[in-house]
Protein backbone atom coordinates (compact mmCIF):
# COMPACT_ATOMS: atom_id res chain seq x y z
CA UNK A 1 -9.12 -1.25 31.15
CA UNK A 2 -9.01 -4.81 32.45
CA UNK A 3 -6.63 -6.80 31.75
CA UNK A 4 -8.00 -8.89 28.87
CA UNK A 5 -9.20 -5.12 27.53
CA UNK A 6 -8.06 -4.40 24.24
CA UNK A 7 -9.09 -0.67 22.47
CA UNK A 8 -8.41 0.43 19.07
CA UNK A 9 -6.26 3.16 18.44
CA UNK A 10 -6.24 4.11 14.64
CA UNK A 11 -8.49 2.75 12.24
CA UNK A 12 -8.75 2.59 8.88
CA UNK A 13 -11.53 2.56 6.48
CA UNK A 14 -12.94 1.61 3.18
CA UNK A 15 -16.00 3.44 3.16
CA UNK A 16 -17.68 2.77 6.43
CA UNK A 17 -16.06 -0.78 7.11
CA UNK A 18 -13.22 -0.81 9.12
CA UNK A 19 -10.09 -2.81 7.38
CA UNK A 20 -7.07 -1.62 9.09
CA UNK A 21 -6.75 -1.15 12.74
CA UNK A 22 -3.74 -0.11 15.44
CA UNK A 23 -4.78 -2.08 18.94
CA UNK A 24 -3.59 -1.07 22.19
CA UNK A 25 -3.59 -3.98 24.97
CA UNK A 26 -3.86 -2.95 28.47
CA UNK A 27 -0.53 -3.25 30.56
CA UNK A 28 1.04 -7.04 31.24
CA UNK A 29 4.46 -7.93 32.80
CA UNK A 30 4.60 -3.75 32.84
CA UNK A 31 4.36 -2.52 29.49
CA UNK A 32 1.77 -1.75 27.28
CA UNK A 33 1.48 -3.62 23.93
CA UNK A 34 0.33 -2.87 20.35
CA UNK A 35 -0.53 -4.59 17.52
CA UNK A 36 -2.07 -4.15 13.77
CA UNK A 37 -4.54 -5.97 11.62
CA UNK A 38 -6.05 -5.81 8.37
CA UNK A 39 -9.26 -7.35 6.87
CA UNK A 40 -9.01 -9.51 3.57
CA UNK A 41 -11.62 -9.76 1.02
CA UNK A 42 -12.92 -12.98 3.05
CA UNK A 43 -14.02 -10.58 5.70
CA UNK A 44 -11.34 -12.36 7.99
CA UNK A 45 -8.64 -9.94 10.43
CA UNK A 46 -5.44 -11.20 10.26
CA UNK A 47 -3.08 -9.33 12.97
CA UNK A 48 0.48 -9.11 13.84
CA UNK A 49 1.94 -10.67 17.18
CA UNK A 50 1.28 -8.19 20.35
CA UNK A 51 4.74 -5.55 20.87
CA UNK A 52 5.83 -3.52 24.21
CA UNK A 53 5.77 -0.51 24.20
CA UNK A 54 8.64 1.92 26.33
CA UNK A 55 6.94 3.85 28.67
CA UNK A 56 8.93 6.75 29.07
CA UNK A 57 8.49 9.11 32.14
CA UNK A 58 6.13 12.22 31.23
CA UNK A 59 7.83 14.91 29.28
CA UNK A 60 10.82 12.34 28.82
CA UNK A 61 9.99 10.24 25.73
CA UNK A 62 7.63 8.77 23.03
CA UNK A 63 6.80 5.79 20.91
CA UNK A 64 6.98 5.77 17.55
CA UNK A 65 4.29 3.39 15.57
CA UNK A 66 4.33 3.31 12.18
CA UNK A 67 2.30 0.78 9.66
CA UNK A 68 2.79 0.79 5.66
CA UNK A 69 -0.72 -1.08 4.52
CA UNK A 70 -1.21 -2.10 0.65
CA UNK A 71 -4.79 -3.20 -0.55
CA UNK A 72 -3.95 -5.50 -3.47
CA UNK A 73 -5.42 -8.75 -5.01
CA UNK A 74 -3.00 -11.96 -3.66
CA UNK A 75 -0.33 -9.39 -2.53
CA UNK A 76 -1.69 -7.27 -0.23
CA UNK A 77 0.50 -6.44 2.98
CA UNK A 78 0.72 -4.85 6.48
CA UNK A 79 3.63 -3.48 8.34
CA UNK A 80 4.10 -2.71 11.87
CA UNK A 81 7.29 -0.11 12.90
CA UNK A 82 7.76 0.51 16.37
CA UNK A 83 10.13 3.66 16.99
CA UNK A 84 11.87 2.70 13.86
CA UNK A 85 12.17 -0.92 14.02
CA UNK A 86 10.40 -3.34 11.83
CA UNK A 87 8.30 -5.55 13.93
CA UNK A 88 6.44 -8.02 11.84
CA UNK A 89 4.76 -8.01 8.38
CA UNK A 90 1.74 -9.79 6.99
CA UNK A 91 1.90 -10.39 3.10
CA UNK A 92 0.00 -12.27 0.82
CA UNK A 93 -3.22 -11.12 1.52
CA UNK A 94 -6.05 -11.00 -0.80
CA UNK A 95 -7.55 -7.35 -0.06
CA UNK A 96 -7.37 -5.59 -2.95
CA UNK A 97 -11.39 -4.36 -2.50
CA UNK A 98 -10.15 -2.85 0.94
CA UNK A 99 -8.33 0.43 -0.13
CA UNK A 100 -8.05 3.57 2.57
CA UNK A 101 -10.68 6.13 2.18
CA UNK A 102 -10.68 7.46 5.58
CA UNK A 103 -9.30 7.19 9.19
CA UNK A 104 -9.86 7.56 12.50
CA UNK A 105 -7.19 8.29 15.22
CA UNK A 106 -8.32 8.04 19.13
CA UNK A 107 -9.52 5.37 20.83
CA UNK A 108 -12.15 3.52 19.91
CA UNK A 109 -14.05 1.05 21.42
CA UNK A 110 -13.48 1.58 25.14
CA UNK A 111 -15.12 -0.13 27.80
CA UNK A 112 -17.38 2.22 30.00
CA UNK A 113 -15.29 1.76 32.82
CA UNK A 114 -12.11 3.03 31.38
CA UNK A 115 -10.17 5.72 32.79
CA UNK A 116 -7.19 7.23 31.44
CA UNK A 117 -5.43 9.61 29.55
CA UNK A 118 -4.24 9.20 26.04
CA UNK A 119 -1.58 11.13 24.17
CA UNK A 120 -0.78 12.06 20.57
CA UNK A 121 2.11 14.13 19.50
CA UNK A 122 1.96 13.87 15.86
CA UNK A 123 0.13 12.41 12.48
CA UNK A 124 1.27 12.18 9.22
CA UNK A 125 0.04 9.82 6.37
CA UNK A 126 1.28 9.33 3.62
CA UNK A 127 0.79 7.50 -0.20
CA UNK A 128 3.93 6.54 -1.32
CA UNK A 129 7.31 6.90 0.85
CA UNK A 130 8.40 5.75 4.14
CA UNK A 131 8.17 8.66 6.90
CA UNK A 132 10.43 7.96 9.46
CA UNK A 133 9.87 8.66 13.21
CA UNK A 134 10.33 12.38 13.97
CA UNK A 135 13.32 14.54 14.26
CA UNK A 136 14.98 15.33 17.18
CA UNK A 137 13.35 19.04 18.47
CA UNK A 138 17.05 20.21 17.83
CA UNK A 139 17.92 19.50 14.48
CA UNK A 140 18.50 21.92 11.51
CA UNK A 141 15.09 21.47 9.72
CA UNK A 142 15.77 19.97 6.19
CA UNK A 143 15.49 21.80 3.01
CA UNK A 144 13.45 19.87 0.05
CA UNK A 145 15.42 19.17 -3.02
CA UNK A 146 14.15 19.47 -6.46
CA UNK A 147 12.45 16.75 -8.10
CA UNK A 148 10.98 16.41 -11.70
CA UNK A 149 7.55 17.07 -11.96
CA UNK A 150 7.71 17.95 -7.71
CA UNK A 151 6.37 20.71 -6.46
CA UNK A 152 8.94 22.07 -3.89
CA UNK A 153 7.44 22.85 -0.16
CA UNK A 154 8.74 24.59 3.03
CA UNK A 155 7.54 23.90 6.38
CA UNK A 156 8.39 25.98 9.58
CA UNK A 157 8.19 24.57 13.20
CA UNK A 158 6.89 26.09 15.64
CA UNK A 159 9.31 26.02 18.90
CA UNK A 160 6.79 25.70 21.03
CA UNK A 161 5.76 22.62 19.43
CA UNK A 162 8.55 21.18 17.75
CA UNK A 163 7.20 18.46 16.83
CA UNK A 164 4.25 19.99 15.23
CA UNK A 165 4.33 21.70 11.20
């Protein structure tokens, strides 16, 4: 990447229009950054500020980026998490014709020249509650309680994988 290089990471669509997007900025002052956007019904993007990233040593660490996106008319909103810490929302945005009917996570848009590897350890989407950043590999797994109208669900981890259901 050069240094004005920006590729997305995760995007999300509404049909076959993109409307939500994760953005990874090539390294400045020694840290990567990341940022999210979301398109209005105007067809404008409207993104948060650019955030650093840790960069951990291999095998010694991870980042943790979580968004909460609403498509609604006047109220609309985008939030950006990093490793557990609200960064910056965006609210008040008229894009209620821009709900989620698919995704893509990789990147996306790259320059022909860029070189690199890229690394995922988990996924998880979700409709209506907050997820959290993961667990530490050594925690007692938590049982589900029992809800009304829930349907109660046990995962296993695989040790290998701890991170991984």
């Amino acid at each position: 990447m050069g240094s004005s290089d920006v590729l997305d990471l995760f995007d999300g669509y509404n049909d076959t229009t993109a409307v939500l997007k994760v953005q990874l900025q090539e390294p400045t002052a020694g840290a990567y950054k990341i940022r999210a956007g979301l398109l209005d019904n105007g067809a404008t993007w409207h993104y948060t500020g650019w955030y650093a990233l840790t960069n951990p040593e291999p095998g010694e660490g991870w980042n943790a980026v979580e968004l909460s996106y609403q498509a609604l008319a006047d109220d609309g909103a985008i939030t950006l998490w990093l490793n557990g810490v609200s960064q910056q929302s965006l609210g008040q945005m008229d894009n209620d014709t821009r709900t989620l009917t698919a995704v893509r996570l990789g990147a996306q848009n790259i320059a022909a020249a860029t070189r690199g590897t890229l690394y995922f350890d988990e996924f998880e989407s979700r409709r209506f509650s907050y997820i959290g950043t993961l667990r530490e590999p050594d925690l007692p797994v938590a049982e589900p309680g029992s809800e009304p109208g829930w349907e109660a669900m046990t995962y296993s981890y695989d040790p290998a994988h701890p991170h991984a259901v």
